[in-house]
C-alpha atoms as a PDB file:
ATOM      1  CA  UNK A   1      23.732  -2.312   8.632  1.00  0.00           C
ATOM      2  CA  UNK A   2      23.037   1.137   9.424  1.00  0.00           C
ATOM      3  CA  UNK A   3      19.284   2.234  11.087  1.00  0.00           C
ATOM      4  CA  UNK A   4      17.961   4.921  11.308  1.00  0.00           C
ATOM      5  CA  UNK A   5      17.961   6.849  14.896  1.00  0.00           C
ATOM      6  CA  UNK A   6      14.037   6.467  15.381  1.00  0.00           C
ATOM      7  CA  UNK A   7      12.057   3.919  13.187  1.00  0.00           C
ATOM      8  CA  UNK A   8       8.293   3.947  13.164  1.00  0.00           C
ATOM      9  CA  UNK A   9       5.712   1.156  12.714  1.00  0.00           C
ATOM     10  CA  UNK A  10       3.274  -0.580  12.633  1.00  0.00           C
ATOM     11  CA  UNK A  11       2.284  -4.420  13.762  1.00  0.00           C
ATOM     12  CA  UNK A  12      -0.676  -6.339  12.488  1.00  0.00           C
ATOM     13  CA  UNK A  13      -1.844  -9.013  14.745  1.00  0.00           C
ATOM     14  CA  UNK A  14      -4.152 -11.397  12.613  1.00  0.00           C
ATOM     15  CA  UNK A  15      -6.099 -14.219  14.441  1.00  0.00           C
ATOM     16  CA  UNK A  16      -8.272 -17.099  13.418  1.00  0.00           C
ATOM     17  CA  UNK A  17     -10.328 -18.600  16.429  1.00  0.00           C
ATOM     18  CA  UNK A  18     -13.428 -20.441  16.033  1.00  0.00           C
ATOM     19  CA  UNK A  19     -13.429 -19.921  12.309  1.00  0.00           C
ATOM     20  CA  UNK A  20     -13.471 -16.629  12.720  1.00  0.00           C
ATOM     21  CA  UNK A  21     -10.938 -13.805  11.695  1.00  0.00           C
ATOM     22  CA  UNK A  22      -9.976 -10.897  13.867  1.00  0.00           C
ATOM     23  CA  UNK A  23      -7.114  -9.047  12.959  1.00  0.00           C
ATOM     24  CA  UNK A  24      -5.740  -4.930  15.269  1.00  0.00           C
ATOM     25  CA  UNK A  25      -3.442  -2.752  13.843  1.00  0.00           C
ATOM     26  CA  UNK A  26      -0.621  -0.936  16.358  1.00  0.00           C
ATOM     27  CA  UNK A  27       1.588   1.727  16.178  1.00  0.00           C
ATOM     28  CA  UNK A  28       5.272   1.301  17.364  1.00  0.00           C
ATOM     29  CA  UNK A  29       8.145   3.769  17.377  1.00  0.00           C
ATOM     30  CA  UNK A  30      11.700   2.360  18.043  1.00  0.00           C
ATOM     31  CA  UNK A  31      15.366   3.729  19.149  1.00  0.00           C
ATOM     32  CA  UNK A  32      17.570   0.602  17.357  1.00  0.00           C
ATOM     33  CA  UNK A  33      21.205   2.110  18.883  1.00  0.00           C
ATOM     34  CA  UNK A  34      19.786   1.831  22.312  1.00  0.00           C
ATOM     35  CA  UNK A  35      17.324  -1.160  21.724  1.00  0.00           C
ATOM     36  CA  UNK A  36      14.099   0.909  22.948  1.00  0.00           C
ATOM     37  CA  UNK A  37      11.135   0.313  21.387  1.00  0.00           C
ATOM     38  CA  UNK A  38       7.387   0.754  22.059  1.00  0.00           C
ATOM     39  CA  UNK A  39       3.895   0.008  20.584  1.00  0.00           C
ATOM     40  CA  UNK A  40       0.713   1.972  21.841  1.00  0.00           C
ATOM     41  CA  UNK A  41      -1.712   0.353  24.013  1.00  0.00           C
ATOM     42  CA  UNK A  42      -4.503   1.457  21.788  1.00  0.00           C
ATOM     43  CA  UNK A  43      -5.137   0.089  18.803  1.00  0.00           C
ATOM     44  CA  UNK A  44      -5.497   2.371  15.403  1.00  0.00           C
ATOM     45  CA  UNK A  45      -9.502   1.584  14.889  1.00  0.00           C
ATOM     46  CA  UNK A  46      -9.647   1.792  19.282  1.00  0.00           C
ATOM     47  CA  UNK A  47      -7.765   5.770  18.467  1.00  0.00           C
ATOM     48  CA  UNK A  48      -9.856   6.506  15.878  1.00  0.00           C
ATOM     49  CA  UNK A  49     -12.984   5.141  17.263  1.00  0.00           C
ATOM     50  CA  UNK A  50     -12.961   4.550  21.107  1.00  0.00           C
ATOM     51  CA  UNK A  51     -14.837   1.534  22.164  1.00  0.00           C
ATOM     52  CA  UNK A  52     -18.220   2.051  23.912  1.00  0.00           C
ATOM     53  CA  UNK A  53     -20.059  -1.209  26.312  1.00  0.00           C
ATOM     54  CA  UNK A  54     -23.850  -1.643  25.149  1.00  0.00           C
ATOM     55  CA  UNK A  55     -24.855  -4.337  26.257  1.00  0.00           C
ATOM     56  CA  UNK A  56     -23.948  -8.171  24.159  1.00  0.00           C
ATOM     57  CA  UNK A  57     -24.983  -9.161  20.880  1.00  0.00           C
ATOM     58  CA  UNK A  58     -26.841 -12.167  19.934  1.00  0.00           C
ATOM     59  CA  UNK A  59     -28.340 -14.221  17.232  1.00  0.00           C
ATOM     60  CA  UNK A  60     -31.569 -15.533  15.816  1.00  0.00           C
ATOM     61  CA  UNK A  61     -32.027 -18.702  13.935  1.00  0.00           C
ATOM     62  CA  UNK A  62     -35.311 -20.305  12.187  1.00  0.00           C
ATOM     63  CA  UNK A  63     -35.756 -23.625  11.156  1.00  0.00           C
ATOM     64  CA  UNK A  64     -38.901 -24.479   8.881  1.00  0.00           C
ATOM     65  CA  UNK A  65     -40.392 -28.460   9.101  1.00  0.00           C
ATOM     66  CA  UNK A  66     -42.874 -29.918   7.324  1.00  0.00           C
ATOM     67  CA  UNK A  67     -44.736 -33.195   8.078  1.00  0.00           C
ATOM     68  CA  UNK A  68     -47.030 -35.288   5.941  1.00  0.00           C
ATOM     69  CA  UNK A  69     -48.552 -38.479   7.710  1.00  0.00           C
ATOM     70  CA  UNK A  70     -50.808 -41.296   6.088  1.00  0.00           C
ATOM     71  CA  UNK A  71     -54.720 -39.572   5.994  1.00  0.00           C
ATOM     72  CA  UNK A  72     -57.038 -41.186   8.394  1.00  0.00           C
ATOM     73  CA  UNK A  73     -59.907 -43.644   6.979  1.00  0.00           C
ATOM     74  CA  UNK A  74     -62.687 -41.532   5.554  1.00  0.00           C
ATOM     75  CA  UNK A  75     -61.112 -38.002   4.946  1.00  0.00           C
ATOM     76  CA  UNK A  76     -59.617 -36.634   2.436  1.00  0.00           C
ATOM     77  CA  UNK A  77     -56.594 -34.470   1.563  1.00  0.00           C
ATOM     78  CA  UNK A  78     -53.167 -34.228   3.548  1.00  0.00           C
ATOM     79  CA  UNK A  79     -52.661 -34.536   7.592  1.00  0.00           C
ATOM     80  CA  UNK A  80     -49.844 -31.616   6.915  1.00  0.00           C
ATOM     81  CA  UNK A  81     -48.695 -29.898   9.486  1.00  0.00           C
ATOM     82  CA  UNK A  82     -46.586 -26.691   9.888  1.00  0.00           C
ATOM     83  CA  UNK A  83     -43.807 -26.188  13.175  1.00  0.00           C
ATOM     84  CA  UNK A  84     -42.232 -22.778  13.259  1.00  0.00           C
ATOM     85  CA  UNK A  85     -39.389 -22.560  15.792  1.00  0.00           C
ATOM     86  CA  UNK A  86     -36.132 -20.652  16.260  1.00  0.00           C
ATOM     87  CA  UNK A  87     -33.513 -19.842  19.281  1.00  0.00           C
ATOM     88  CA  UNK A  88     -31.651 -17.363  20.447  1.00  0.00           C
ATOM     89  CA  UNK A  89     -27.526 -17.473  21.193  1.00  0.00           C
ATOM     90  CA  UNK A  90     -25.028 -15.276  22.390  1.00  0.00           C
ATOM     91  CA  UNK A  91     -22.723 -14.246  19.339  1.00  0.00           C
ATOM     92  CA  UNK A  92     -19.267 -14.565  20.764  1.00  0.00           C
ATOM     93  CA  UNK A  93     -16.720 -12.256  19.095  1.00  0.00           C
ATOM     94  CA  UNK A  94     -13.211 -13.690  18.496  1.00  0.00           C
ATOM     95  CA  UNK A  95     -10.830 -12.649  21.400  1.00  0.00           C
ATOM     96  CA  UNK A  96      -8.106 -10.665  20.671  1.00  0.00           C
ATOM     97  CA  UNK A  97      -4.375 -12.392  20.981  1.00  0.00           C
ATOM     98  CA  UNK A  98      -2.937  -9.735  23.317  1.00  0.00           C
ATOM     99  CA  UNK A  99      -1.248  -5.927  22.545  1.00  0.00           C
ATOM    100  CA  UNK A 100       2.006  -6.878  20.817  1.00  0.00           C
ATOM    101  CA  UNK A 101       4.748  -5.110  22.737  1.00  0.00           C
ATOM    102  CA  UNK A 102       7.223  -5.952  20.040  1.00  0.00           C
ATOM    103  CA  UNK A 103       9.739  -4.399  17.878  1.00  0.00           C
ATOM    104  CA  UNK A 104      10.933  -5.592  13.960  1.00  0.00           C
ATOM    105  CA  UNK A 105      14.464  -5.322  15.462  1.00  0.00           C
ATOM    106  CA  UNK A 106      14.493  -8.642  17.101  1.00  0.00           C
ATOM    107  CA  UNK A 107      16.916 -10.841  15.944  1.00  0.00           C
ATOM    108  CA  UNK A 108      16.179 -14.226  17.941  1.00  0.00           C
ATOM    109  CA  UNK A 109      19.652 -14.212  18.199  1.00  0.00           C
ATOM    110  CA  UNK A 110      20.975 -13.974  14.982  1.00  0.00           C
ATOM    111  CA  UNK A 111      23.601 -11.564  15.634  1.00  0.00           C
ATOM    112  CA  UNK A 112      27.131 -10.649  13.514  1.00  0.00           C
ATOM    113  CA  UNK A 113      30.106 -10.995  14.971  1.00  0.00           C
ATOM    114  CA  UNK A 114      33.842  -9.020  15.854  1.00  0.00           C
ATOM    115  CA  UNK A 115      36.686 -10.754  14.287  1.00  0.00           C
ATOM    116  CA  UNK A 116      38.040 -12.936  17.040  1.00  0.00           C
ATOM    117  CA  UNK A 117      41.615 -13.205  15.949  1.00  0.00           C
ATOM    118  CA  UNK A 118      42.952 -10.094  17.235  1.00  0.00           C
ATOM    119  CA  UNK A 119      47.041 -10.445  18.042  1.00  0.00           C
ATOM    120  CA  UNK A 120      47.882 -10.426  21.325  1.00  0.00           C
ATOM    121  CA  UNK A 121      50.437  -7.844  20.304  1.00  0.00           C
ATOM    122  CA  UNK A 122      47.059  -5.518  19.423  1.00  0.00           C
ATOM    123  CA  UNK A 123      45.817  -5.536  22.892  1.00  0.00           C
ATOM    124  CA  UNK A 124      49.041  -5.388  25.093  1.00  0.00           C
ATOM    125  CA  UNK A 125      51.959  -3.595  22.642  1.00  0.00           C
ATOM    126  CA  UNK A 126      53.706  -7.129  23.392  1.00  0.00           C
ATOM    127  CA  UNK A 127      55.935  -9.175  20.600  1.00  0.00           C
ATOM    128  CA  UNK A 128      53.466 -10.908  19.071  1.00  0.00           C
ATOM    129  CA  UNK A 129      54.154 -15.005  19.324  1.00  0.00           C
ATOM    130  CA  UNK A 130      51.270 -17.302  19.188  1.00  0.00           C
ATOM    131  CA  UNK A 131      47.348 -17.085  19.459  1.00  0.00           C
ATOM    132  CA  UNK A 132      44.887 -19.279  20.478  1.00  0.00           C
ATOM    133  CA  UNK A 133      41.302 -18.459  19.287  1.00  0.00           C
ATOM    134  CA  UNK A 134      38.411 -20.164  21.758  1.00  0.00           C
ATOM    135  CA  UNK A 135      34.613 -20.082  20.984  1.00  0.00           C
ATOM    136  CA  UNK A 136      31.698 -21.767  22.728  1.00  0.00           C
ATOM    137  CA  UNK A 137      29.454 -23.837  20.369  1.00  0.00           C
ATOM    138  CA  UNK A 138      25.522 -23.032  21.155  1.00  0.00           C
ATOM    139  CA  UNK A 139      24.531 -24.958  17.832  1.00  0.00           C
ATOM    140  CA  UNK A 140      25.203 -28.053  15.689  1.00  0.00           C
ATOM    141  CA  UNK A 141      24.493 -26.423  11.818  1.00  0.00           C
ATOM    142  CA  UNK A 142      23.898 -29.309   8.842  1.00  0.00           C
ATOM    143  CA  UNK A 143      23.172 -28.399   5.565  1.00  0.00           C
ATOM    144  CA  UNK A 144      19.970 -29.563   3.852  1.00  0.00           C
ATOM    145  CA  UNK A 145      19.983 -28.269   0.503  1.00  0.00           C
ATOM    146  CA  UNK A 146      19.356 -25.177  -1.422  1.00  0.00           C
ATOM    147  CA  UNK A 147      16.132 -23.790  -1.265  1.00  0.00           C
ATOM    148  CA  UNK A 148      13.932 -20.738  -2.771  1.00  0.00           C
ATOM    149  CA  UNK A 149      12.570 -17.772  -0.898  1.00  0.00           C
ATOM    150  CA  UNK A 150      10.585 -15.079  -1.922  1.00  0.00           C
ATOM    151  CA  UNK A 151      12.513 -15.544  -4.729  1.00  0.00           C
ATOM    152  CA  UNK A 152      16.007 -15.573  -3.584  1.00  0.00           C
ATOM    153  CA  UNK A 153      18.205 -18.733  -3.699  1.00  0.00           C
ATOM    154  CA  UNK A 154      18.859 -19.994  -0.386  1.00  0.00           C
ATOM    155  CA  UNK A 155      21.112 -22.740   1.626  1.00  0.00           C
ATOM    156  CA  UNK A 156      18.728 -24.274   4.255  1.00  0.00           C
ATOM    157  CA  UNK A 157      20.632 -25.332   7.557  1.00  0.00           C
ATOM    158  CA  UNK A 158      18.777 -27.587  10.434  1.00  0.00           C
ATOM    159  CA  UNK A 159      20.191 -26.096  13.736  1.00  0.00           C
ATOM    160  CA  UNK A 160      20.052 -28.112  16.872  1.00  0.00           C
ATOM    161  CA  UNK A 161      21.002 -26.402  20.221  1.00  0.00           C
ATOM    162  CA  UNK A 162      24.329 -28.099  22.263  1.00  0.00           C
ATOM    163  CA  UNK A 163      23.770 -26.278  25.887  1.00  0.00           C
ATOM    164  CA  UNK A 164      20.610 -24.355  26.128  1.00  0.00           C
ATOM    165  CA  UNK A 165      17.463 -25.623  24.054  1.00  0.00           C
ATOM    166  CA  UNK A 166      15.242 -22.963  26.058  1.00  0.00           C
ATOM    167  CA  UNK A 167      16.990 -20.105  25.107  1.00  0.00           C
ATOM    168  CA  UNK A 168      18.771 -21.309  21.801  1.00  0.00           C
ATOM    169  CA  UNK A 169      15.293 -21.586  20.145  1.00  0.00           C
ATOM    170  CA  UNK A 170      16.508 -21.299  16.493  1.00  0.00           C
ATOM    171  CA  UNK A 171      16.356 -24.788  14.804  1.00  0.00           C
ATOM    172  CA  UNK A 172      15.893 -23.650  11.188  1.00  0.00           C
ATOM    173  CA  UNK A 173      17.682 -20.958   9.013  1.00  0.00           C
ATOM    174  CA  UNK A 174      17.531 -19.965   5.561  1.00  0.00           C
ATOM    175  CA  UNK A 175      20.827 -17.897   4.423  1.00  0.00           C
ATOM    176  CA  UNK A 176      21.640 -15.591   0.689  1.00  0.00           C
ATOM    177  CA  UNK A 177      24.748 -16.975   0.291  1.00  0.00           C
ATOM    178  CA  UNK A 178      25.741 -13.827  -1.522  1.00  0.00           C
ATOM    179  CA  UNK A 179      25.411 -11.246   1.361  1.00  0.00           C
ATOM    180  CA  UNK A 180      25.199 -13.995   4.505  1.00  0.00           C
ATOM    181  CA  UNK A 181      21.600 -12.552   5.200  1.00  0.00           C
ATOM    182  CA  UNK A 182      19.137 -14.386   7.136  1.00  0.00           C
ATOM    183  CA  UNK A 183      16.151 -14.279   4.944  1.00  0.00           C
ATOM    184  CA  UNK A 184      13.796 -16.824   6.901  1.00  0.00           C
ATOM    185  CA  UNK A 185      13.953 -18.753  10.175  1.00  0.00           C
ATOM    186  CA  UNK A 186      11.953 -21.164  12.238  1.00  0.00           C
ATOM    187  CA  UNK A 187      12.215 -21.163  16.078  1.00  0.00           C
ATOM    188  CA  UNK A 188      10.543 -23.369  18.821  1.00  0.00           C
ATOM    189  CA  UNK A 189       8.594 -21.037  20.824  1.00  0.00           C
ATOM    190  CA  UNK A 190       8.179 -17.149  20.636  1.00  0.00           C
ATOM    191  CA  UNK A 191       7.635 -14.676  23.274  1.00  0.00           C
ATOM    192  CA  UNK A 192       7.242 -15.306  26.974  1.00  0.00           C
ATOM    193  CA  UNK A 193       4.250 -16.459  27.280  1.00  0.00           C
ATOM    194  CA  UNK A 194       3.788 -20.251  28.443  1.00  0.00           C
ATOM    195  CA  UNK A 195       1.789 -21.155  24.982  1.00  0.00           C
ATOM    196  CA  UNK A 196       3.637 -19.241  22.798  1.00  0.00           C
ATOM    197  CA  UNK A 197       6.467 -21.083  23.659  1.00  0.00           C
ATOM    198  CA  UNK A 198       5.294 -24.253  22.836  1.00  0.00           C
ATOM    199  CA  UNK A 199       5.098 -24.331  19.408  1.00  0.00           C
ATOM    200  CA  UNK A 200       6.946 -23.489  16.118  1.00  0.00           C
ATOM    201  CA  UNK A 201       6.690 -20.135  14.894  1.00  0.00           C
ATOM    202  CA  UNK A 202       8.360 -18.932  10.876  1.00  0.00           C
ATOM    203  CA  UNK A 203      10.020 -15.940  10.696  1.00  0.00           C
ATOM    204  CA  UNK A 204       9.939 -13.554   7.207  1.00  0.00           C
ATOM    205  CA  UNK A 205      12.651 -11.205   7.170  1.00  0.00           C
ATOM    206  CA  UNK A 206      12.674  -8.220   4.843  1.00  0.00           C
ATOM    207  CA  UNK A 207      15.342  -5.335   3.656  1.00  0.00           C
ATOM    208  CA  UNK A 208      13.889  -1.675   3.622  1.00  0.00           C
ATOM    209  CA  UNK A 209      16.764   0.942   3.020  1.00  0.00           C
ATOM    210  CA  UNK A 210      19.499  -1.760   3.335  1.00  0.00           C
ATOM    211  CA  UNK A 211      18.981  -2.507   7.001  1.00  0.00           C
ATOM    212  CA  UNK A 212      16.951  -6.065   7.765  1.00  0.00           C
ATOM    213  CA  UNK A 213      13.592  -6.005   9.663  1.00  0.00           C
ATOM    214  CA  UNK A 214      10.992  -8.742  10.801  1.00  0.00           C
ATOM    215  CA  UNK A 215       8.211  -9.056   8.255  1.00  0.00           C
ATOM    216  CA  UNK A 216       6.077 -11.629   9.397  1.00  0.00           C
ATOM    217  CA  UNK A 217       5.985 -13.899  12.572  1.00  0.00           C
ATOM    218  CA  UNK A 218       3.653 -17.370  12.137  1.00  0.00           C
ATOM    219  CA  UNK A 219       2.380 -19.625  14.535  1.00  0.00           C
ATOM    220  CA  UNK A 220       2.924 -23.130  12.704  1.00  0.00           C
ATOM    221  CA  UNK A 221       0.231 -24.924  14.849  1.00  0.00           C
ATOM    222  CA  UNK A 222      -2.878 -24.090  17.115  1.00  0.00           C
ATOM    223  CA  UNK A 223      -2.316 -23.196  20.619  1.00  0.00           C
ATOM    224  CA  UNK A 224      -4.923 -21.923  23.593  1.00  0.00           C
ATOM    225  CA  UNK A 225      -4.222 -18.921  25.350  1.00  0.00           C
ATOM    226  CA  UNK A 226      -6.618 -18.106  28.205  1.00  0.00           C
ATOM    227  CA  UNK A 227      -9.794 -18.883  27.356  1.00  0.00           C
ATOM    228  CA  UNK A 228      -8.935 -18.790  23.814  1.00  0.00           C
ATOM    229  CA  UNK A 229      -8.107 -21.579  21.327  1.00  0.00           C
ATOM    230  CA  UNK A 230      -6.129 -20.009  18.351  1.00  0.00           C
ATOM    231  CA  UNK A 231      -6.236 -21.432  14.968  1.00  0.00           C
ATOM    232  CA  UNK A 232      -4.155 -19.152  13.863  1.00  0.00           C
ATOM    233  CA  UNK A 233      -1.684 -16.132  14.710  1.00  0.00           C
ATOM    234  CA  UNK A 234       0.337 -13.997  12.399  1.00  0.00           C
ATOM    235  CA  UNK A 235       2.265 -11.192  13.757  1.00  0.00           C
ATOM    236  CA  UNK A 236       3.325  -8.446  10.798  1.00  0.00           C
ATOM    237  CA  UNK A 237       5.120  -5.619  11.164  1.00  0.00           C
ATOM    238  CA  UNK A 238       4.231  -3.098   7.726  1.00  0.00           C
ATOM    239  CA  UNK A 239       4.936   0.219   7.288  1.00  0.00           C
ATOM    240  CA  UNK A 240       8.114   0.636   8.254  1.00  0.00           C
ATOM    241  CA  UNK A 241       9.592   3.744   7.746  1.00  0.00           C
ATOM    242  CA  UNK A 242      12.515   6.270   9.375  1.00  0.00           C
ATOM    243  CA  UNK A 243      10.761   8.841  12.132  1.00  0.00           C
ATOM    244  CA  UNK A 244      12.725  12.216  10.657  1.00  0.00           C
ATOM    245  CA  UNK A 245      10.107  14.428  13.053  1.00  0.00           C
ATOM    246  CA  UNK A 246      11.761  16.318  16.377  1.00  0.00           C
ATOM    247  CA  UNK A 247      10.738  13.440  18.626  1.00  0.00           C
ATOM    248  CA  UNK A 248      14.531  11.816  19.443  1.00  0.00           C
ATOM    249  CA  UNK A 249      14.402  12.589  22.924  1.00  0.00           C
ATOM    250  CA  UNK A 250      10.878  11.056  23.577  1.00  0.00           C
ATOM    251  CA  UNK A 251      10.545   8.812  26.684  1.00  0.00           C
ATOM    252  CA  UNK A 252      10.659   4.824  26.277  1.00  0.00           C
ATOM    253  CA  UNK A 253       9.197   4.482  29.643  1.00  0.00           C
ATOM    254  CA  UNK A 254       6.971   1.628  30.427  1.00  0.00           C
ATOM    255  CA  UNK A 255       3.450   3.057  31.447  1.00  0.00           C
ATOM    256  CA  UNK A 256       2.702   2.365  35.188  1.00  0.00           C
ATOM    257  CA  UNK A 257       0.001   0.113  34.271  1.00  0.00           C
ATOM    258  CA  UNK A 258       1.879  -1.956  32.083  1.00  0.00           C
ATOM    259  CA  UNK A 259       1.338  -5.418  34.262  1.00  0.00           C
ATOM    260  CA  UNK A 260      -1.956  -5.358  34.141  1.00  0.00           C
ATOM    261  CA  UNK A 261      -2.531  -5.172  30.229  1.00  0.00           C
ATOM    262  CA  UNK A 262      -2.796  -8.326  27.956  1.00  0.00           C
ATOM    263  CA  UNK A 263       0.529  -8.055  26.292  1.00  0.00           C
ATOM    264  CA  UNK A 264       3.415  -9.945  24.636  1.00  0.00           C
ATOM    265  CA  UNK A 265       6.900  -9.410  24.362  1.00  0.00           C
ATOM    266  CA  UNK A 266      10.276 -10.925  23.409  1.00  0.00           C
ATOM    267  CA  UNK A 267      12.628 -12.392  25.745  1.00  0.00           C
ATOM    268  CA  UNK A 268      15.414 -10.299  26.543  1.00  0.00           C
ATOM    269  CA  UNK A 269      18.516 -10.501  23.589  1.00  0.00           C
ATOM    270  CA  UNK A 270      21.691 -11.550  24.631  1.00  0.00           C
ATOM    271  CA  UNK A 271      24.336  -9.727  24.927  1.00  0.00           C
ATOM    272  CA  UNK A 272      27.101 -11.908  25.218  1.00  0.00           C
ATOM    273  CA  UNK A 273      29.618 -12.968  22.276  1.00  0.00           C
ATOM    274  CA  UNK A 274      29.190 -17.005  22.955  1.00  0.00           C
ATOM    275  CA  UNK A 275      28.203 -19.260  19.883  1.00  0.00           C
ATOM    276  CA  UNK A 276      29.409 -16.367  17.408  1.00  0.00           C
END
């Protein structure tokens, strides 16, 4: 596939806590021959409008009761009474999942590979006599059936991991068997955060100028982060679009403060050839 030298962005995060939906929208810009990527620390509406403390916000409740009791001996009319009451409570906001440092690059592995049966012949200029091909086995694949999505047919295989369940996190893939892409996958745990990596999350891939992208990461059950018990996460990546202004040579850097914000990120790719 063939990206574009910068790609810009932008990532959604969506969040239901408490019943409650809060959802930020980022801006990323990545370098996909050199892997760089980066997301501003800001969100859009925190650019646009810069967040000011005043104080907390709370909320005021009334409850109306009315009681009617037996009249005493020798009066007449209802013994009705009136009770007026409310309370005050401090209205919570949701809290936000954290600033996702990701790209829509990230391929949780999924990765093409070289032809492995090169002749010996090719590599040394020797007479070429016998070859022995070698590769290491990181999953067992089975085939469940054929399966719809997003409207594409689709062979569903169930992947379990042979040496290293921790990193190997894929255990679900759904493949075009016309072009061999990956158009959905499931993998146990996401980032590299503690609770993140708990759970199940579904991956949506999408095509935008022939090359793939992330379109949607799900949390597929609730998990608590901090002080936070999440419903719900859904991590989108929309807009996604070559960057054809004079910014190649801009600076990837990480800003110095970068271990102090409330961020995700990926776990490093590998690099190696094993389990092609």
């Amino acid at each position: 596939m063939s990206y574009p030298e910068l790609v810009d962005y932008d990532v959604i995060v969506s969040v239901i806590a408490a019943k409650k939906l809060h959802s930020d929208r980022y801006s990323g810009k990545a370098r996909p021959a050199a892997g760089d990527f980066r997301v501003d620390k800001f969100s859009v509406a925190e650019v646009a409008r810069p967040s000011v403390p005043h104080g907390i916000n709370v909320t005021y409740s009334i409850g109306f009761g009315v009681n009617s009791g037996a009249r005493p001996v020798g009066k007449t009319g209802d013994n009705t009474t009136m009770h007026l009451g409310g309370s005050l409570a401090q209205e919570k906001p949701v809290e936000p999942f954290a600033i996702p440092e990701v790209s829509p690059l990230y391929s949780f592995g999924i990765r093409s590979c070289a032809d492995r049966s090169a002749a010996a012949s090719e590599v040394s200029g020797l007479k070429r006599i016998g070859g022995v091909t070698t590769a290491s086995r990181r999953y067992r694949a089975t085939v469940v059936g054929n399966e719809t999505v997003d409207g594409v047919a689709a062979v569903h295989l169930v992947l379990a991991p042979l040496l290293d369940p921790h990193r190997d996190r894929l255990r679900d893939v759904w493949i075009d068997p016309s072009s061999g892409r990956v158009l959905r996958a499931r993998v146990l745990g996401n980032f590299t955060g503690k609770a993140e990596a708990s759970i199940p999350w579904l991956i949506r891939f999408t095509t935008v100028d022939g090359a793939t992208y992330i379109a949607t990461e799900s949390a597929e059950a609730p998990f608590r982060r901090g002080n936070a018990v999440f419903d719900s996460v859904e991590i989108a990546f929309a807009n996604i679009r070559p960057d054809r202004s004079a910014t190649a040579g801009l600076s990837f850097a990480i800003p110095a403060d970068y271990g102090a914000l409330n961020a995700i990120q990926e776990p490093a790719e590998s690099s190696g050839r094993s389990g092609c």
